[in-house]
Protein backbone atom coordinates (compact mmCIF):
# COMPACT_ATOMS: atom_id res chain seq x y z
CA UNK A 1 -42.86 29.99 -125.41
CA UNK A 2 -44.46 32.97 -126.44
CA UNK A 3 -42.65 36.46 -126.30
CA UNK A 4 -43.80 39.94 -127.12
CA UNK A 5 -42.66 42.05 -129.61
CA UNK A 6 -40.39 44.24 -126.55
CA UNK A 7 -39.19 41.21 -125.65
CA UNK A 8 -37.91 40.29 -128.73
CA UNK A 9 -37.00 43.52 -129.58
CA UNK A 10 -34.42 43.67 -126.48
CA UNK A 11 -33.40 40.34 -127.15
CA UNK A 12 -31.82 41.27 -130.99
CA UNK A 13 -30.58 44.98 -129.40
CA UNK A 14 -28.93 42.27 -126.54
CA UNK A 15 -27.53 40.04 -129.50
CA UNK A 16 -26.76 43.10 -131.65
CA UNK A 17 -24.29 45.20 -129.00
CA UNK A 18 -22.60 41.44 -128.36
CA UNK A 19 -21.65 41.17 -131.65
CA UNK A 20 -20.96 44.31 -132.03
CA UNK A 21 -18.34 43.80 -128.97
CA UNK A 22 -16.93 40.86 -130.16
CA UNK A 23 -16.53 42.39 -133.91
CA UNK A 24 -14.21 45.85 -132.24
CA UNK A 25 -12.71 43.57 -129.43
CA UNK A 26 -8.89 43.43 -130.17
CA UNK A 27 -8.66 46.28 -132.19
CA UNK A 28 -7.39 49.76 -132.44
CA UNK A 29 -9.20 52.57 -133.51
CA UNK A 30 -7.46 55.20 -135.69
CA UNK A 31 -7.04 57.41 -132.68
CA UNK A 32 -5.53 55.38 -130.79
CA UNK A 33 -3.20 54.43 -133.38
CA UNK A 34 -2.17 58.53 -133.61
CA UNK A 35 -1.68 58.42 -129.59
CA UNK A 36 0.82 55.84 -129.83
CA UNK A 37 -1.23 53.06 -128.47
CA UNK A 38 -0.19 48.94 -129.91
CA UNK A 39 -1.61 46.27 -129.25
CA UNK A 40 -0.51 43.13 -127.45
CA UNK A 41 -2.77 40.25 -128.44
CA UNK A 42 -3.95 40.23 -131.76
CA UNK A 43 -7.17 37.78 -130.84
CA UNK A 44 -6.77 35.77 -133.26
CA UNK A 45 -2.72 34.49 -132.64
CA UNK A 46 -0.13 33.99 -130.01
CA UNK A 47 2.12 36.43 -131.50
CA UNK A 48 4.34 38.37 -129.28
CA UNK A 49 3.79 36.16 -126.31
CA UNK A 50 5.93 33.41 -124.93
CA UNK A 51 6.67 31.17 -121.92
CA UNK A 52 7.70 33.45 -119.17
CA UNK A 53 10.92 31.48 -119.29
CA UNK A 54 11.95 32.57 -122.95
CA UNK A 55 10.78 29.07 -124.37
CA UNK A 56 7.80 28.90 -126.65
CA UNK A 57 3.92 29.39 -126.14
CA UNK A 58 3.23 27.26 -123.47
CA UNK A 59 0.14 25.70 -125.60
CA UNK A 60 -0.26 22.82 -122.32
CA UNK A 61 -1.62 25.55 -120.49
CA UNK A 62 -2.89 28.46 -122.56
CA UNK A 63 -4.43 28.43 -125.44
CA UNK A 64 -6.23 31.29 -127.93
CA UNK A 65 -10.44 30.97 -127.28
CA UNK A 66 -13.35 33.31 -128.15
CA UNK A 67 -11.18 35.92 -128.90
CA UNK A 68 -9.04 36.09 -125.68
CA UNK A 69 -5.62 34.31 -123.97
CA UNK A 70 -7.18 31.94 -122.19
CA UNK A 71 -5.50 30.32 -119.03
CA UNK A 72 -6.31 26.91 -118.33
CA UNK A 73 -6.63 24.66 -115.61
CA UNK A 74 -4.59 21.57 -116.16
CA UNK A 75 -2.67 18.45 -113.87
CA UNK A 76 0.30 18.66 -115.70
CA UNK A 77 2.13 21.82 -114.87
CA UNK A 78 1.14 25.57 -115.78
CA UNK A 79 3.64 28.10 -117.02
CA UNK A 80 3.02 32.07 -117.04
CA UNK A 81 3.26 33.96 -120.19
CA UNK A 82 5.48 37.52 -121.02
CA UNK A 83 5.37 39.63 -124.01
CA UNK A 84 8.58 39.15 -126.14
CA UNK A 85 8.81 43.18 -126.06
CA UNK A 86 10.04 44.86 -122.07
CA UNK A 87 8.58 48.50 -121.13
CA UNK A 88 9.52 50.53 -118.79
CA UNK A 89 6.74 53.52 -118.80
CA UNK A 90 4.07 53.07 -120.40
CA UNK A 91 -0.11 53.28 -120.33
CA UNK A 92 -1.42 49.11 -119.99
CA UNK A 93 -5.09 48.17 -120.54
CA UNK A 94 -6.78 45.23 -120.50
CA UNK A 95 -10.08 43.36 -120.11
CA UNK A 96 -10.07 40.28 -117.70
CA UNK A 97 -12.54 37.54 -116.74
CA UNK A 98 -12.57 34.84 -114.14
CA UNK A 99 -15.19 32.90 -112.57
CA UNK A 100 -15.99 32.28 -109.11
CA UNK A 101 -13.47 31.95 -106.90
CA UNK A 102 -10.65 32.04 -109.73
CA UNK A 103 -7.20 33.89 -108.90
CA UNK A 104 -5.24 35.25 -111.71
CA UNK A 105 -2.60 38.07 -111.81
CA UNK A 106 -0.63 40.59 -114.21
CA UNK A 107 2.99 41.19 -113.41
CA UNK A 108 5.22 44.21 -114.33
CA UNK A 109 8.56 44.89 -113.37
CA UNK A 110 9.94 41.33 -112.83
CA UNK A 111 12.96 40.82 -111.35
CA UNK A 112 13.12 37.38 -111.52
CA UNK A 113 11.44 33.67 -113.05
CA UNK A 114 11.57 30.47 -110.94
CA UNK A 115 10.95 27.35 -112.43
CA UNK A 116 10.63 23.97 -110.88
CA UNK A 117 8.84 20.65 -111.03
CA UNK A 118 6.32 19.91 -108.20
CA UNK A 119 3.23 16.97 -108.27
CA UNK A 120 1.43 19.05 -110.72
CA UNK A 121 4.23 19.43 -113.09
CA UNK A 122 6.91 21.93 -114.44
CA UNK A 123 5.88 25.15 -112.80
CA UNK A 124 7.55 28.46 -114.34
CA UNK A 125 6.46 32.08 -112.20
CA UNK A 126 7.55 35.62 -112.87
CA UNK A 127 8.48 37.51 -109.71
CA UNK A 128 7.72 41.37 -109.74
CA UNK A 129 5.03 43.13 -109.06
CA UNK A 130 1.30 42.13 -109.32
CA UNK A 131 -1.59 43.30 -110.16
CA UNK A 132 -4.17 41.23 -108.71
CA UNK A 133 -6.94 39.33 -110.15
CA UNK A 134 -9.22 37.53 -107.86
CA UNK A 135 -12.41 37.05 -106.89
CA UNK A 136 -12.92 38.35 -103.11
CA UNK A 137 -14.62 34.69 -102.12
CA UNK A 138 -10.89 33.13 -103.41
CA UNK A 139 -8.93 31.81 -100.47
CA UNK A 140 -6.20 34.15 -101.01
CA UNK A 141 -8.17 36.82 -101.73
CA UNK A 142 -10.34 36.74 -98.86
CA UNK A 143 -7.31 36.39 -96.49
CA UNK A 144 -6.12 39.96 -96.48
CA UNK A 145 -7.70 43.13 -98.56
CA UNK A 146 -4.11 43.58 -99.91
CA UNK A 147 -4.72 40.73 -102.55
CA UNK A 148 -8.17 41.43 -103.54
CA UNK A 149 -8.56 42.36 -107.35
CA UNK A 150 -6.64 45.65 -108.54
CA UNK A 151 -4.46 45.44 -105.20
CA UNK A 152 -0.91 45.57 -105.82
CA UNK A 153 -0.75 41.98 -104.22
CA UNK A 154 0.52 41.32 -100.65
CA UNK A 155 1.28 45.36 -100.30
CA UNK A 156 -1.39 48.27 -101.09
CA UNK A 157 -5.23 47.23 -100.62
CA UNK A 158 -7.20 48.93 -103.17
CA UNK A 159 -9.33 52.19 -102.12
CA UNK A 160 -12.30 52.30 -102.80
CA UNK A 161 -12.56 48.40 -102.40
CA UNK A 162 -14.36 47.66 -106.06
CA UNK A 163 -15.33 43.92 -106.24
CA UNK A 164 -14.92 42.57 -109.66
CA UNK A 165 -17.65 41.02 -112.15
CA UNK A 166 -17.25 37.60 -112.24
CA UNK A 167 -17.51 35.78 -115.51
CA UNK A 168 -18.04 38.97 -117.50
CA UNK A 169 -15.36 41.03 -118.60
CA UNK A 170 -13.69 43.59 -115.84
CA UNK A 171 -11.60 46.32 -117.77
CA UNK A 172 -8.04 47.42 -116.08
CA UNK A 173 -5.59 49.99 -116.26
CA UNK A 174 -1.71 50.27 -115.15
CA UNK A 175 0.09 53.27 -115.67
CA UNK A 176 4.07 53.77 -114.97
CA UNK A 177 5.44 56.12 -115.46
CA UNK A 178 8.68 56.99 -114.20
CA UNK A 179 8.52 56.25 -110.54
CA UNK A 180 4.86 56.86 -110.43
CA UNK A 181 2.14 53.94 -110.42
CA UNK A 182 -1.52 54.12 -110.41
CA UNK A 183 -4.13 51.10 -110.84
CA UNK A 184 -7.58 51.21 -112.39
CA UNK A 185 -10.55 48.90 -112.19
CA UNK A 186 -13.43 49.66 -114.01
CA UNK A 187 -12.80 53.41 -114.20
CA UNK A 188 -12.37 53.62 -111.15
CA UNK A 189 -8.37 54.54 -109.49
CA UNK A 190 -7.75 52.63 -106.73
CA UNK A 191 -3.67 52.96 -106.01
CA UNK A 192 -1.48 54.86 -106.57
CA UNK A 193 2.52 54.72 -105.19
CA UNK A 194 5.61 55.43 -105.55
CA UNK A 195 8.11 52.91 -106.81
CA UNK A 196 10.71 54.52 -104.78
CA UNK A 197 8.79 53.87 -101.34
CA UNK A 198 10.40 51.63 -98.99
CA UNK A 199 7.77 49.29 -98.95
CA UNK A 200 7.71 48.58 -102.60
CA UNK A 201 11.65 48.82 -102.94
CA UNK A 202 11.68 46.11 -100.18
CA UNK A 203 8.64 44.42 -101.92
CA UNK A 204 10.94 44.44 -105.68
CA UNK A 205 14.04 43.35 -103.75
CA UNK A 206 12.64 40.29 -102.51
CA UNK A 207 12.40 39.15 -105.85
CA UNK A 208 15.84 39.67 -107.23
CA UNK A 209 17.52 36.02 -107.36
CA UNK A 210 18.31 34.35 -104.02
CA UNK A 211 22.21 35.79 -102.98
CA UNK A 212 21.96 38.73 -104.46
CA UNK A 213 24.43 41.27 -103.31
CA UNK A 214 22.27 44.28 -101.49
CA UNK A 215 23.38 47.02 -104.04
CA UNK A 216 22.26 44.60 -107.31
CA UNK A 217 20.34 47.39 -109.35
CA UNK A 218 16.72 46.43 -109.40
CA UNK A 219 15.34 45.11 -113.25
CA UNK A 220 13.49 48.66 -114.28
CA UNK A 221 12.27 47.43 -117.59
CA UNK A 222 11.00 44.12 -118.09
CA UNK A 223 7.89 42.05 -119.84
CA UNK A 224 3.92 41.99 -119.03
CA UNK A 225 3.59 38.66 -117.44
CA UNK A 226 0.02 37.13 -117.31
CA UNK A 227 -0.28 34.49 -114.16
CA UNK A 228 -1.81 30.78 -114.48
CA UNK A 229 -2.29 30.50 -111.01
CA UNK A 230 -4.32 27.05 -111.64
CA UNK A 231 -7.67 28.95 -112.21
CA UNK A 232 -9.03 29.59 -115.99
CA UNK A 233 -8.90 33.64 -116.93
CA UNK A 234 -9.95 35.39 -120.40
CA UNK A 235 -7.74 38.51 -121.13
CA UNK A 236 -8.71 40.18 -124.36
CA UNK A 237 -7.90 44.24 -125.42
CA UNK A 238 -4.50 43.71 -124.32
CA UNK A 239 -3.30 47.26 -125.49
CA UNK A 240 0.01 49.29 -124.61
CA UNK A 241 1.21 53.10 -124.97
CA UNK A 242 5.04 53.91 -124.25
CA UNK A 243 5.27 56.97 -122.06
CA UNK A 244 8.47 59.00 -121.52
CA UNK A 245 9.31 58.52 -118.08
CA UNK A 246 8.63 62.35 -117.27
């Protein structure tokens, strides 16, 4: 096939910024490093990420791929993953990716794991809060605009309602600090709350362990949990700031 020169000219600029992406993905500039910023996933290792149960990297499930922490769709069980480190306030960005229809979610604040052993396997889930990640045709997602992507799931619908790429990278942000939440997709704020509303106190509560006495103080600093909700997902950029919590 012939091409012309523009042609190829866009196609090496095209080829060019990839690489160029791929060669600062998972890094820090020296900026960031004088802001206080760390990153989570080194793109290259599992380092400072484990079963969300405590055990080891749950390599049945997840494994390390084209520079991300990849989730992956298996018949034998599927295990979310935590950092080893717990924050309280802090600054959270990442980049995601799913494809069509996939469902995926980042937790913070957990107050709880369950694990158990269904058809599919040993099953291990943090329970806290969620930041969704779905595409709006998934089941779950299309059910109810309070668990499309960037919603905090099952609670707060994101506003403006910003559909997510699917199968390129989508770039998030979570800030906590103190009381105060806000999540980002693409730039773009789309909640904010107040972890001291009823809703979400109710929301946090109904995650604490099952007989739990009413006045058991909530968990206020806990891991980032990634979700393998049985649908692959690419998170890469995984980067952190700790905040004071005024």
């Amino acid at each position: 096939m012939m091409t012309t020169p523009a042609a190829r000219t866009a196609l090496f600029l095209l080829i060019a910024f990839t690489v160029a992406r791929a060669a600062d993905s998972n890094r820090l500039t020296d900026a960031e490093r004088q802001q206080g910023w760390q990153l989570l996933f080194d793109g290259r290792t599992t380092s400072g990420w484990q079963e969300i149960t405590g055990k080891p990297f749950p390599a049945n499930c997840w494994t390390v791929a084209d520079g991300s922490l990849k989730a992956l769709v298996r018949t034998d069980g599927a295990q979310d993953i935590r950092t080893t480190q717990t924050f309280r306030s802090f600054d959270l960005e990442f980049d995601w990716k799913i494809l069509a229809g996939g469902n995926s979610g980042l937790k913070y604040r957990i107050q709880k794991v369950d694990e158990w052993t269904n058809a599919q396997g040993r099953q291990a889930r943090a329970r806290g809060l969620e930041y969704q990640l779905a595409d709006d045709t998934d089941r779950d997602a299309a059910s109810d605009p309070r668990k499309v992507a960037a919603s905090l799931y099952s609670l707060i619908a994101p506003v403006p309602h910003i559909p997510p790429r699917i199968g390129a990278f989508n770039h998030s942000r979570l800030l906590v600090r103190g009381t105060h939440v806000e999540h980002w997709l693409n730039g773009v704020k789309v909640v904010t709350f107040d972890l001291n509303d009823a809703p979400v106190q109710a929301l946090l509560r109904n995650d604490l362990p099952k007989g739990s006495p009413p006045q058991t103080p909530l968990v206020e600093s806990s891991p980032i949990s990634l979700q393998n909700h049985g649908s692959e997902a690419w998170f890469q950029n995984v980067k952190i700031r700790v905040l004071p919590d005024r």
